[in-house]
N, C-alpha and C. Protein backbone atom coordinates (compact mmCIF):
# COMPACT_ATOMS: atom_id res chain seq x y z
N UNK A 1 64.67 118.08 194.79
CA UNK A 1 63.84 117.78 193.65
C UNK A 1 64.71 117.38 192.47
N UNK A 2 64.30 116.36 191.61
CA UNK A 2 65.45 116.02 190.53
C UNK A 2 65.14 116.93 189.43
N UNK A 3 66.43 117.09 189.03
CA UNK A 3 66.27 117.58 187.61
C UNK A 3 65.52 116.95 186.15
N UNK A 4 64.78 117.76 185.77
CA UNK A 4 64.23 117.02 184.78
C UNK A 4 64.70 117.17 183.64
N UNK A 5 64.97 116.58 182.79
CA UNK A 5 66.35 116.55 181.72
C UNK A 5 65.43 116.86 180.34
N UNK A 6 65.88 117.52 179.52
CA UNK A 6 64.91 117.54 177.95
C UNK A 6 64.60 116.13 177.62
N UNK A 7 63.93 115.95 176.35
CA UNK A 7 63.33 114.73 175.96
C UNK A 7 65.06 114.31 175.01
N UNK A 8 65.44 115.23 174.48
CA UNK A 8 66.71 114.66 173.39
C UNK A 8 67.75 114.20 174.66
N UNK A 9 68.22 114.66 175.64
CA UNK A 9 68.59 114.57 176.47
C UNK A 9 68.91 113.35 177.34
N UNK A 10 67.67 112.66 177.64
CA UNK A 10 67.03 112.02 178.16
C UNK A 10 67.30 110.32 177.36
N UNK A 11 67.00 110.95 176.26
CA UNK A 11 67.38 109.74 174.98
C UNK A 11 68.43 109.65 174.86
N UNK A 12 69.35 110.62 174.90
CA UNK A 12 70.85 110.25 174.46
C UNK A 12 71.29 109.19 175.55
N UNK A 13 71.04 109.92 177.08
CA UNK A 13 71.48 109.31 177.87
C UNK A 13 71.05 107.36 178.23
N UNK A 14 70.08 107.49 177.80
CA UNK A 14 69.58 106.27 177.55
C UNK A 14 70.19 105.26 176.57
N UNK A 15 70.37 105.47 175.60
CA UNK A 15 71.20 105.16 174.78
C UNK A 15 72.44 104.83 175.05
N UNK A 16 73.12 105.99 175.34
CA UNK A 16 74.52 105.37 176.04
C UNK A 16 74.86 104.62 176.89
N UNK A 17 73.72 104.34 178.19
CA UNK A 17 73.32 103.45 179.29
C UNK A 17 73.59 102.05 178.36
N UNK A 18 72.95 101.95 177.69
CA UNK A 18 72.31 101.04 176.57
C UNK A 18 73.63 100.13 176.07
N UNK A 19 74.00 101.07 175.29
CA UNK A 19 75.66 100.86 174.41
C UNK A 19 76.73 100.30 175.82
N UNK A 20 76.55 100.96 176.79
CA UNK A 20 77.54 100.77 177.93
C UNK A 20 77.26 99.14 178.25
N UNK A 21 76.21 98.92 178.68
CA UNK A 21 75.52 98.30 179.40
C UNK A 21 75.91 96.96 178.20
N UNK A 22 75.67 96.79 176.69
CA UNK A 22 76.02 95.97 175.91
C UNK A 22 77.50 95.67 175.61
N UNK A 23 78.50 96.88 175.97
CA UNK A 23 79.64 96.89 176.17
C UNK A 23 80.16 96.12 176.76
N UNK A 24 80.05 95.83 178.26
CA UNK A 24 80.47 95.34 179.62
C UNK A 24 79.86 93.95 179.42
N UNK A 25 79.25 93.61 179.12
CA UNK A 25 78.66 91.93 178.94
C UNK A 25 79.17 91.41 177.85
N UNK A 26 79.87 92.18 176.85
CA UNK A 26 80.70 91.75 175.75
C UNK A 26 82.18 91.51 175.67
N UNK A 27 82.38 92.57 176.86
CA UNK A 27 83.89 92.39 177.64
C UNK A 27 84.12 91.65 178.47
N UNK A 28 82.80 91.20 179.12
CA UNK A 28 83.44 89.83 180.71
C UNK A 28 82.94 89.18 179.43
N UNK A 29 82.42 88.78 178.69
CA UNK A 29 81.88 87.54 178.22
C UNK A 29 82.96 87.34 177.03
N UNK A 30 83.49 88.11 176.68
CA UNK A 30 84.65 87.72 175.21
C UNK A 30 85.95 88.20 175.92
N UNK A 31 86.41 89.34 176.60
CA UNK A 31 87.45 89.67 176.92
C UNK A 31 87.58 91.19 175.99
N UNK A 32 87.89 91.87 176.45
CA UNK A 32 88.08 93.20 176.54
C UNK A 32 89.21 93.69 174.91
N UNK A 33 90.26 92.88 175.02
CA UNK A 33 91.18 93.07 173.97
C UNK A 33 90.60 92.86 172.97
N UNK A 34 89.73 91.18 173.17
CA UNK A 34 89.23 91.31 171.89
C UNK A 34 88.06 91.44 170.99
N UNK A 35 86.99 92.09 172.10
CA UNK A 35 86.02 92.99 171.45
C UNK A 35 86.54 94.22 170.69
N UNK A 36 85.38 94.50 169.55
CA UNK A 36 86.01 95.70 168.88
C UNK A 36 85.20 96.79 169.02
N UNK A 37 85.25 97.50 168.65
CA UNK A 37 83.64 98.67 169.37
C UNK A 37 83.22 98.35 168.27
N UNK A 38 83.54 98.47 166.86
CA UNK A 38 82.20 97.82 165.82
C UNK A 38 81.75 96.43 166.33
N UNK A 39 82.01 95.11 166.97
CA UNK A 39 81.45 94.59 167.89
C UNK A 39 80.35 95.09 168.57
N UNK A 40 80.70 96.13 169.39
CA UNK A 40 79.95 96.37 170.42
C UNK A 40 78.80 97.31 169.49
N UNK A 41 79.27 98.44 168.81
CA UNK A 41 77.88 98.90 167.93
C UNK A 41 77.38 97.83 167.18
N UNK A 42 77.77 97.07 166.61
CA UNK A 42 76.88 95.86 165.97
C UNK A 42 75.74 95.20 167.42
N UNK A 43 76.11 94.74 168.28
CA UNK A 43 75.25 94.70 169.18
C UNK A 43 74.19 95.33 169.97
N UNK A 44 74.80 96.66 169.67
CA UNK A 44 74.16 97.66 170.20
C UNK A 44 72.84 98.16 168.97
N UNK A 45 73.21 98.06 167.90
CA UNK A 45 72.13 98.64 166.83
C UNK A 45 72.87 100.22 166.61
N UNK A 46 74.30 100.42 166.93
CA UNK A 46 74.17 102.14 166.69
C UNK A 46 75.63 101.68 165.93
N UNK A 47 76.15 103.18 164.81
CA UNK A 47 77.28 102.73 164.35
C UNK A 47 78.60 103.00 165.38
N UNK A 48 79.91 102.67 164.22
CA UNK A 48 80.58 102.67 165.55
C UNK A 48 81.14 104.02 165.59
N UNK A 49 80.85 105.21 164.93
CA UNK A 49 81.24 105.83 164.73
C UNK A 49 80.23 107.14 166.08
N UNK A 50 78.89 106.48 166.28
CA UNK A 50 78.18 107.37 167.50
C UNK A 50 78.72 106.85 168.57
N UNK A 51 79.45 105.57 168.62
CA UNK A 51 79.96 105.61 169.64
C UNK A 51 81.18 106.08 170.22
N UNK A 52 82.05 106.13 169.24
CA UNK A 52 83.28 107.50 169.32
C UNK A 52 82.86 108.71 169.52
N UNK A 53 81.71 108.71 169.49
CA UNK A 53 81.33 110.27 169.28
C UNK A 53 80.92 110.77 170.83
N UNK A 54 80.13 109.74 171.37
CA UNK A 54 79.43 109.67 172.66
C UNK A 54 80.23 109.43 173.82
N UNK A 55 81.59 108.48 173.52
CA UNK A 55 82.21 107.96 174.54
C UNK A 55 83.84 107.86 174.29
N UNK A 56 84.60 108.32 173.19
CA UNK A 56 85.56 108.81 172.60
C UNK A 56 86.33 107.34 172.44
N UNK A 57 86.87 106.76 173.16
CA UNK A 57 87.39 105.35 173.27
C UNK A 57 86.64 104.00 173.79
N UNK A 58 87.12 103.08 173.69
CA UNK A 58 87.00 101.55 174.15
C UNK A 58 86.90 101.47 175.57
N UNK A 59 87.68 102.41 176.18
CA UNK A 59 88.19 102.44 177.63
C UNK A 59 87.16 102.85 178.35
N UNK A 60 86.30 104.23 177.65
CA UNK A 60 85.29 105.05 178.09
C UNK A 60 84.01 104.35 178.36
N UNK A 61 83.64 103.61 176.76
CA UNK A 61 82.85 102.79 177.36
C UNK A 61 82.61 101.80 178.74
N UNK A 62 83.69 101.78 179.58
CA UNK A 62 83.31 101.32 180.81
C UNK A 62 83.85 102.74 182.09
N UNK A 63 84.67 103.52 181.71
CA UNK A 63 84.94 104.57 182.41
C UNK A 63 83.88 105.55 182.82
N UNK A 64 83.01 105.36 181.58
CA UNK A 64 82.05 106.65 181.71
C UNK A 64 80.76 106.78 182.65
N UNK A 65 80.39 107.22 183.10
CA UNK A 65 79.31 107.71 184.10
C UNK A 65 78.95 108.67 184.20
N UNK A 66 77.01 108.68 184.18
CA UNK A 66 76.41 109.67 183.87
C UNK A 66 76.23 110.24 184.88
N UNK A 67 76.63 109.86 186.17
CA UNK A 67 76.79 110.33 187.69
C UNK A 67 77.81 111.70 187.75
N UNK A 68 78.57 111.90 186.79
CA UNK A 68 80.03 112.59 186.32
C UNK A 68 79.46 114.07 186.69
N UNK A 69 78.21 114.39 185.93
CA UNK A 69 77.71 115.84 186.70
C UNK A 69 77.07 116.25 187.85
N UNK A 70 76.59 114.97 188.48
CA UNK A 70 76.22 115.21 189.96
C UNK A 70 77.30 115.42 190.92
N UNK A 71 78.55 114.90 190.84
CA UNK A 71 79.78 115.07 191.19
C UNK A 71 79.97 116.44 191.45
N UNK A 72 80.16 116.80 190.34
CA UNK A 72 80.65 118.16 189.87
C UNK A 72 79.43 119.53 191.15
N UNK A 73 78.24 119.37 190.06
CA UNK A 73 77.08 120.15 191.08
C UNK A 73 77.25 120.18 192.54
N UNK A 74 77.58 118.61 193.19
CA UNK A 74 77.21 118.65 194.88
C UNK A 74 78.68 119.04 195.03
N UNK A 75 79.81 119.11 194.77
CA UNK A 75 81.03 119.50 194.92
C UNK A 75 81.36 120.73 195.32
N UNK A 76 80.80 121.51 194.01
CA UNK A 76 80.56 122.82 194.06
C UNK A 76 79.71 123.55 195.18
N UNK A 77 78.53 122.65 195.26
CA UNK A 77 77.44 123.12 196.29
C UNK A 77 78.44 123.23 197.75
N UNK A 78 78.90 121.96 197.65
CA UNK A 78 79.72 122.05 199.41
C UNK A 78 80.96 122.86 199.77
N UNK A 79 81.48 122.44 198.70
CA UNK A 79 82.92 123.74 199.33
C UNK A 79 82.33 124.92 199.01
N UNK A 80 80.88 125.57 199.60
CA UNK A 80 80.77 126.54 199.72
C UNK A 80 80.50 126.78 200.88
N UNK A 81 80.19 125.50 201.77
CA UNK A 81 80.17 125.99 203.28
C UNK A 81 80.94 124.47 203.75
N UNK A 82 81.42 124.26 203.52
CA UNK A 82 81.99 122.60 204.25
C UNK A 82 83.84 122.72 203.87
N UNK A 83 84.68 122.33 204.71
CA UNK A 83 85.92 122.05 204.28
C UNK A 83 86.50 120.93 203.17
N UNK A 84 87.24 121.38 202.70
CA UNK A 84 87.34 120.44 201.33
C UNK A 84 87.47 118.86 201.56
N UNK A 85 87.88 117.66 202.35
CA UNK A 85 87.55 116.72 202.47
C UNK A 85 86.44 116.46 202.96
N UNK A 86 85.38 116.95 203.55
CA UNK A 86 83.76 116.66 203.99
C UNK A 86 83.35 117.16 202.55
N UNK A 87 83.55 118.05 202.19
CA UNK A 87 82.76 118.25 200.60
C UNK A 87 82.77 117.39 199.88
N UNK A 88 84.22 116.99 199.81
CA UNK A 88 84.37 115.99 198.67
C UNK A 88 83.70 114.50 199.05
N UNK A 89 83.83 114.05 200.36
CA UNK A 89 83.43 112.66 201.00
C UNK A 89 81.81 113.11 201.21
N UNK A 90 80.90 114.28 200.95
CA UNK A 90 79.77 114.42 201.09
C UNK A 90 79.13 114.30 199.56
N UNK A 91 79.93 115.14 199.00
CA UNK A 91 79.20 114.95 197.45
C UNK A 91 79.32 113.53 197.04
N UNK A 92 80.80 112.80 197.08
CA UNK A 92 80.78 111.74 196.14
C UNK A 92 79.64 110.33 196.97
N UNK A 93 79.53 110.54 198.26
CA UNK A 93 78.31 110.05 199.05
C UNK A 93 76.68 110.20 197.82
N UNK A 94 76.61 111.34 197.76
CA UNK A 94 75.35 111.36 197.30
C UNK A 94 75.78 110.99 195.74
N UNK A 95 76.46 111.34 194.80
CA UNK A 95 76.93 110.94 193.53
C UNK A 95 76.96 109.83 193.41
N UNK A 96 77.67 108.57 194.05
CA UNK A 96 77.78 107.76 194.43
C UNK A 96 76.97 106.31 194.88
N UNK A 97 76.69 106.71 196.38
CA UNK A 97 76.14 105.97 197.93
C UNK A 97 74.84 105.36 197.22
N UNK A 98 74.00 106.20 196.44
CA UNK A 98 72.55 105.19 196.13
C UNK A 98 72.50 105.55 194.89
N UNK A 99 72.67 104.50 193.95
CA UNK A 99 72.79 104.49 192.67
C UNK A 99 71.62 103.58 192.06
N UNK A 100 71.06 103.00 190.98
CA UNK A 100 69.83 102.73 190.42
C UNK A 100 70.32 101.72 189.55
N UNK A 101 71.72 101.62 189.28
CA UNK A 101 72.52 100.63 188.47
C UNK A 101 73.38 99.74 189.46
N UNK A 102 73.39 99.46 190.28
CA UNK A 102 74.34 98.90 191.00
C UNK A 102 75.16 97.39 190.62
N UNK A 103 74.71 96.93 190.01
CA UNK A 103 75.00 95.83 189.36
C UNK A 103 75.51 96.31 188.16
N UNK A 104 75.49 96.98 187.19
CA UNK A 104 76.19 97.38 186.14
C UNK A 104 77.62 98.04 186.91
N UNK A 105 77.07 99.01 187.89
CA UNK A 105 78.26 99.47 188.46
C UNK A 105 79.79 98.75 189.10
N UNK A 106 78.88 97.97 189.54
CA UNK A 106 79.75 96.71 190.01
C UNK A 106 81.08 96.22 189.10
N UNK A 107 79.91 95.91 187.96
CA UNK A 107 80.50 94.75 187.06
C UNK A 107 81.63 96.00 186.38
N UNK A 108 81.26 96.55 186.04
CA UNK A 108 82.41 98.75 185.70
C UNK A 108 83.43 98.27 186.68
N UNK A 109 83.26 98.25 187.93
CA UNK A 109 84.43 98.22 188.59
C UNK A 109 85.23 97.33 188.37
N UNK A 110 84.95 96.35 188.54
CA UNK A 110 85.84 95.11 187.77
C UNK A 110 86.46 94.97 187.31
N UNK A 111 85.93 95.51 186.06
CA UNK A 111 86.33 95.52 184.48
C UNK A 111 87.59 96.46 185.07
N UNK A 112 87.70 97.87 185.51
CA UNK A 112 88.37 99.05 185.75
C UNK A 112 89.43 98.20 186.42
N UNK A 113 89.51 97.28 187.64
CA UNK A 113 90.19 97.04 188.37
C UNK A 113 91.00 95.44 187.55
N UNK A 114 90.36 94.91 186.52
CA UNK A 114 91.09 93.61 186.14
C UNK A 114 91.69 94.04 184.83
N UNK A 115 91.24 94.81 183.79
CA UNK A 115 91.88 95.21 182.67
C UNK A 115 93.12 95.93 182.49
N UNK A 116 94.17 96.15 182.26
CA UNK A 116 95.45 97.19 182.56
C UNK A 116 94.66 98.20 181.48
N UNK A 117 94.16 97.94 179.90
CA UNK A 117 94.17 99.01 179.78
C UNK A 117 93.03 100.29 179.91
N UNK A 118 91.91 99.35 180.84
CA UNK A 118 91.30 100.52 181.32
C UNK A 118 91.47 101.21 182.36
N UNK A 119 92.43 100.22 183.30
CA UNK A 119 92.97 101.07 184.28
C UNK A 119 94.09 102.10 184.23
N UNK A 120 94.74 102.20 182.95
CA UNK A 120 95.50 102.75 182.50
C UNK A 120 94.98 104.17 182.24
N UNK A 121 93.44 103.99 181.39
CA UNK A 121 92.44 104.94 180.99
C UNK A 121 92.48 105.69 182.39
N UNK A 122 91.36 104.83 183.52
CA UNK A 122 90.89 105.27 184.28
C UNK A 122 92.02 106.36 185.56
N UNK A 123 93.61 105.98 185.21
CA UNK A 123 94.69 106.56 185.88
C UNK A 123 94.81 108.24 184.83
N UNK A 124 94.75 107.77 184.17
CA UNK A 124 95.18 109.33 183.25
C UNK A 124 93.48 110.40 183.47
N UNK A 125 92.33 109.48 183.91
CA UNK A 125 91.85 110.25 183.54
C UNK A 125 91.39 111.04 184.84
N UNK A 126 92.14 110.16 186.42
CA UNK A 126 92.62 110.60 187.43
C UNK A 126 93.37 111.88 188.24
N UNK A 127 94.60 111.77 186.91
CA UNK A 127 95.30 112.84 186.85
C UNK A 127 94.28 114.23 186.90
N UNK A 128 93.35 114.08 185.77
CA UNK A 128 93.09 115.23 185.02
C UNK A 128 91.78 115.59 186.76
N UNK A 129 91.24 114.63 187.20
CA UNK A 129 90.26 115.01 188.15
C UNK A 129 91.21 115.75 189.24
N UNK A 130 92.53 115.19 189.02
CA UNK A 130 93.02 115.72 190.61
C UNK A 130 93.33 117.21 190.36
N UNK A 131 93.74 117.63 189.12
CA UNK A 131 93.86 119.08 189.37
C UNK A 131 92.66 119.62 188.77
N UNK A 132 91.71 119.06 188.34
CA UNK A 132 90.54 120.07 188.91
C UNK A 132 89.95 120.62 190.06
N UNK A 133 90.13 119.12 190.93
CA UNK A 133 89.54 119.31 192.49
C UNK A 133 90.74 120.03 193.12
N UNK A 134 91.76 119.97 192.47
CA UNK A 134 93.18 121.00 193.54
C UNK A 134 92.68 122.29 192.88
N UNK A 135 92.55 122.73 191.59
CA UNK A 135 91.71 123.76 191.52
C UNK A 135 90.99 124.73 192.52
N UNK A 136 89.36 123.13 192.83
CA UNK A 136 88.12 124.22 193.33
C UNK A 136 88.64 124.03 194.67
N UNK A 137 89.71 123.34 195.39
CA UNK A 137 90.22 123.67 196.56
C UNK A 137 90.68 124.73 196.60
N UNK A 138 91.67 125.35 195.56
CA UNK A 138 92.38 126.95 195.75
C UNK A 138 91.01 127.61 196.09
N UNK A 139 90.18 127.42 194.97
CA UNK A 139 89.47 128.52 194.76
C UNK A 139 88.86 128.80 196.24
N UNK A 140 88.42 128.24 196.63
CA UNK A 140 87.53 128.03 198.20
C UNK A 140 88.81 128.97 198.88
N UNK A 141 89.94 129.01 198.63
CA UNK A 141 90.64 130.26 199.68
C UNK A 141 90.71 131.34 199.20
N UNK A 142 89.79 131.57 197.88
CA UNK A 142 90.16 132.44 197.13
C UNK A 142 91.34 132.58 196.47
N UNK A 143 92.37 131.32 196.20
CA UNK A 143 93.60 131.72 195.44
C UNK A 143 93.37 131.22 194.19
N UNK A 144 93.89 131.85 192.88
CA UNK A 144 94.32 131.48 191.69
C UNK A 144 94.99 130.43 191.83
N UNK A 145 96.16 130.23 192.69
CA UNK A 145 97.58 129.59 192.34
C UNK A 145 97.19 128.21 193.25
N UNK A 146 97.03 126.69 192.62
CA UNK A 146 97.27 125.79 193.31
C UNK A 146 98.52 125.65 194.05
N UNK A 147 98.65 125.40 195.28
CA UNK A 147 99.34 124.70 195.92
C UNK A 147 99.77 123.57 196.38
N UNK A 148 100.66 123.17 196.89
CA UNK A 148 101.05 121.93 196.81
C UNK A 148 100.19 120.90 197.82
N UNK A 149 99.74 121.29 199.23
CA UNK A 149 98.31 121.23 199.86
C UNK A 149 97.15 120.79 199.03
N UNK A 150 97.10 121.58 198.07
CA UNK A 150 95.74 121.53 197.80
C UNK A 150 95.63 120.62 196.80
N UNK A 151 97.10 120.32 196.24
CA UNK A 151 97.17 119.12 194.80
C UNK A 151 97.35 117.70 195.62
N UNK A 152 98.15 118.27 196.94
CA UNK A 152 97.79 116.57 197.68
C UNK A 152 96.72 116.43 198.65
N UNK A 153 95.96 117.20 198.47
CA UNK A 153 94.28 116.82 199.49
C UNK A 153 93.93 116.42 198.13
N UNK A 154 93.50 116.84 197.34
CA UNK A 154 93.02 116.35 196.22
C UNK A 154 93.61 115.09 195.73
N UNK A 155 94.71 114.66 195.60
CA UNK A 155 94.96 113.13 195.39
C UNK A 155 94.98 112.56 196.44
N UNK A 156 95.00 112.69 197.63
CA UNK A 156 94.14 111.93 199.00
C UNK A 156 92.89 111.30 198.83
N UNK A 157 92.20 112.50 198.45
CA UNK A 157 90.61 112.16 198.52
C UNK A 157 90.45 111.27 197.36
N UNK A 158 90.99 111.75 196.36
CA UNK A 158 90.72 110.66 195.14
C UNK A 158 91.55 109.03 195.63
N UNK A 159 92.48 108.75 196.23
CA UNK A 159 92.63 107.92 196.24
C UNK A 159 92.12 107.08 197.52
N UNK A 160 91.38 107.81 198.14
CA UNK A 160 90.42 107.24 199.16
C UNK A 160 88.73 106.92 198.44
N UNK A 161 88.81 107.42 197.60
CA UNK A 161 87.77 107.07 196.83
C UNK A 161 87.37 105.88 196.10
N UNK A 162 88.82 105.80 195.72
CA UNK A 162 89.19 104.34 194.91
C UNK A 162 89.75 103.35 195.50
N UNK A 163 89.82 103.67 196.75
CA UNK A 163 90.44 102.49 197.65
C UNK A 163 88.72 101.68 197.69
N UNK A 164 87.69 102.94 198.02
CA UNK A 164 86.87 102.47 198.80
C UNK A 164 86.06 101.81 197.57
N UNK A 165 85.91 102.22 196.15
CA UNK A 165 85.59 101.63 195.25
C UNK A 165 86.13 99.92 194.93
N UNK A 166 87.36 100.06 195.14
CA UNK A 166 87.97 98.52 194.98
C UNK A 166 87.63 98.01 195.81
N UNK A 167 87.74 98.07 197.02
CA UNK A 167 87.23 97.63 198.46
C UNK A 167 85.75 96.83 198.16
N UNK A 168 84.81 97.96 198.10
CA UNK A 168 83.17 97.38 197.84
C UNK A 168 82.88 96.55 196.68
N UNK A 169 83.73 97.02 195.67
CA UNK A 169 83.39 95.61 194.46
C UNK A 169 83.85 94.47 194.57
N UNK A 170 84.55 94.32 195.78
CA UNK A 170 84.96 92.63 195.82
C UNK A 170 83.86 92.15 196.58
N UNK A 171 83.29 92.73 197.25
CA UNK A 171 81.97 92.08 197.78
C UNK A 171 81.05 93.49 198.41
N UNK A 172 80.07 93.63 197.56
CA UNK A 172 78.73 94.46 197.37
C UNK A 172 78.10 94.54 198.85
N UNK A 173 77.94 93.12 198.90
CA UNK A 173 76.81 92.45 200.11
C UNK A 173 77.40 92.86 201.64
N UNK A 174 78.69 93.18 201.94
CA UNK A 174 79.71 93.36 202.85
C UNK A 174 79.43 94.80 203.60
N UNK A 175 78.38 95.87 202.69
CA UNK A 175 77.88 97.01 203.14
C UNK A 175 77.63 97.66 201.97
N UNK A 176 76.87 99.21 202.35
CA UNK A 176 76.24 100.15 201.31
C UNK A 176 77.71 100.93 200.76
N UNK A 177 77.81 101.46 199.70
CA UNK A 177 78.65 102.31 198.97
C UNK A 177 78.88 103.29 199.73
N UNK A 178 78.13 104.26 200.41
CA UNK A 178 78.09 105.07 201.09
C UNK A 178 78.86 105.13 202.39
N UNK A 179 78.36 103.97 202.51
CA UNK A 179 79.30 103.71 203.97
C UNK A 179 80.79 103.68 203.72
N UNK A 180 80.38 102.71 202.75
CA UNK A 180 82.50 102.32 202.42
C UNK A 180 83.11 103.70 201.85
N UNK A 181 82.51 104.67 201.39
CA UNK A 181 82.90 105.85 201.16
C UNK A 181 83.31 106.83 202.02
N UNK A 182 81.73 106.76 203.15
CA UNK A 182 82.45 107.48 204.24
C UNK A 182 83.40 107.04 204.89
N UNK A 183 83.90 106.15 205.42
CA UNK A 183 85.07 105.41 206.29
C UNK A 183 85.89 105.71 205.66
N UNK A 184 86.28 105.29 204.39
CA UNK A 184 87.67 105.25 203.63
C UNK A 184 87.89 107.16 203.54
N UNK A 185 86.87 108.03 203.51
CA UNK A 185 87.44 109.34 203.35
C UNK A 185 87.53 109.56 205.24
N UNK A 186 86.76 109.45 205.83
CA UNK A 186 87.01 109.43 207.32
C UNK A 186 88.47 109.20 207.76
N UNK A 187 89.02 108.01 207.04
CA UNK A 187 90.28 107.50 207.94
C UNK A 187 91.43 108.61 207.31
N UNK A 188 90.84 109.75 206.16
CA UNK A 188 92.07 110.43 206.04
C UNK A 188 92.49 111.36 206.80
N UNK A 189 93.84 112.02 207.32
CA UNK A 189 94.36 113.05 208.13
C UNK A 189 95.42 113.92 207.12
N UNK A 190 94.42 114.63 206.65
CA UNK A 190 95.24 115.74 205.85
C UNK A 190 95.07 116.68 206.44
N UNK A 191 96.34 117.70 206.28
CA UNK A 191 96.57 118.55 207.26
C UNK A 191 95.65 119.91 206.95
N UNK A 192 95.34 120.70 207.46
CA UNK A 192 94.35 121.91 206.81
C UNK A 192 93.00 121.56 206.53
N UNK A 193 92.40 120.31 206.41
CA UNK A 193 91.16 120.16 205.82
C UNK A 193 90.13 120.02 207.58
């Protein structure tokens, strides 16, 4: 059953869809360097200052995704009975695999994969996912202390993630997200998982 989100909630997120969505057509269509986010809030109708507020940088505006807590939720849900690469290749499946934007998503990837400095963004902000997920891997053995296992299953999976992300945005039509997700986490052989 989906969650039903408050009404303020609901709006914000809309909004930022909004701002994003005016973002990314301002960046393939002018170029990325030299849009300015007051640009992009001038287009948008909001100042540029809600949009620092909402999305912190230039970079974010195409980094960001409101998918970011379904991640998190089905993540959690699975490494409670699934081994940590099926958790992770199961949640980011459903986070992921059938999305309602797919064409915005697309055009996100792009942007992520042709710009250095959002891929620059999108690398640091990599880092920070991999030791979370090396984290809720300890945790699943019950240890405090990451290990070195568990910091490289976790940058495995993430970088099977993004293989399979670059992979599908060069051509959409070639198969479902889901699929290219499962395969690319399928073909990994990490040891323990």
């Amino acid at each position: 059953m989906a969650e039903i989100l408050p009404l303020r909630r609901r709006n914000r997120l809309a909004a930022m869809r909004a701002v994003q969505a005016a973002a990314v057509g301002m960046f393939e269509s002018d170029g990325f360097d030299t849009t300015t986010v007051d640009d992009v809030a001038e287009r948008s109708g909001v100042s540029a200052s809600t949009i620092y507020r909402h999305f912190g940088t230039k970079e974010a505006l195409v980094l960001w995704d409101e998918r970011a807590q379904v991640v998190e939720s089905e993540l959690a849900t699975r490494l409670a009975t699934q081994a940590p690469v099926e958790a992770f290749r199961d949640a980011m499946v459903v986070a992921f695999g059938a999305r309602n934007d797919t064409d915005l998503f697309v055009r996100r990837l792009r942007l992520i994969y042709s710009e250095p400095a959002i891929w620059g963004a999108a690398a640091q902000r990599d880092r920070v996912d991999r030791r979370e997920l090396a984290d809720a891997f300890a945790a699943v053995d019950g240890r405090s202390q990451v290990g070195v296992q568990d910091t490289l299953t976790a940058a495995v999976c993430l970088a099977a993630l993004d293989v399979a992300f670059e992979q599908w945005q060069q051509d959409p039509s070639e198969g479902d997200l889901a699929g290219v997700i499962v395969d690319a986490v399928d073909r990994l052989r990490v040891g323990g998982s």
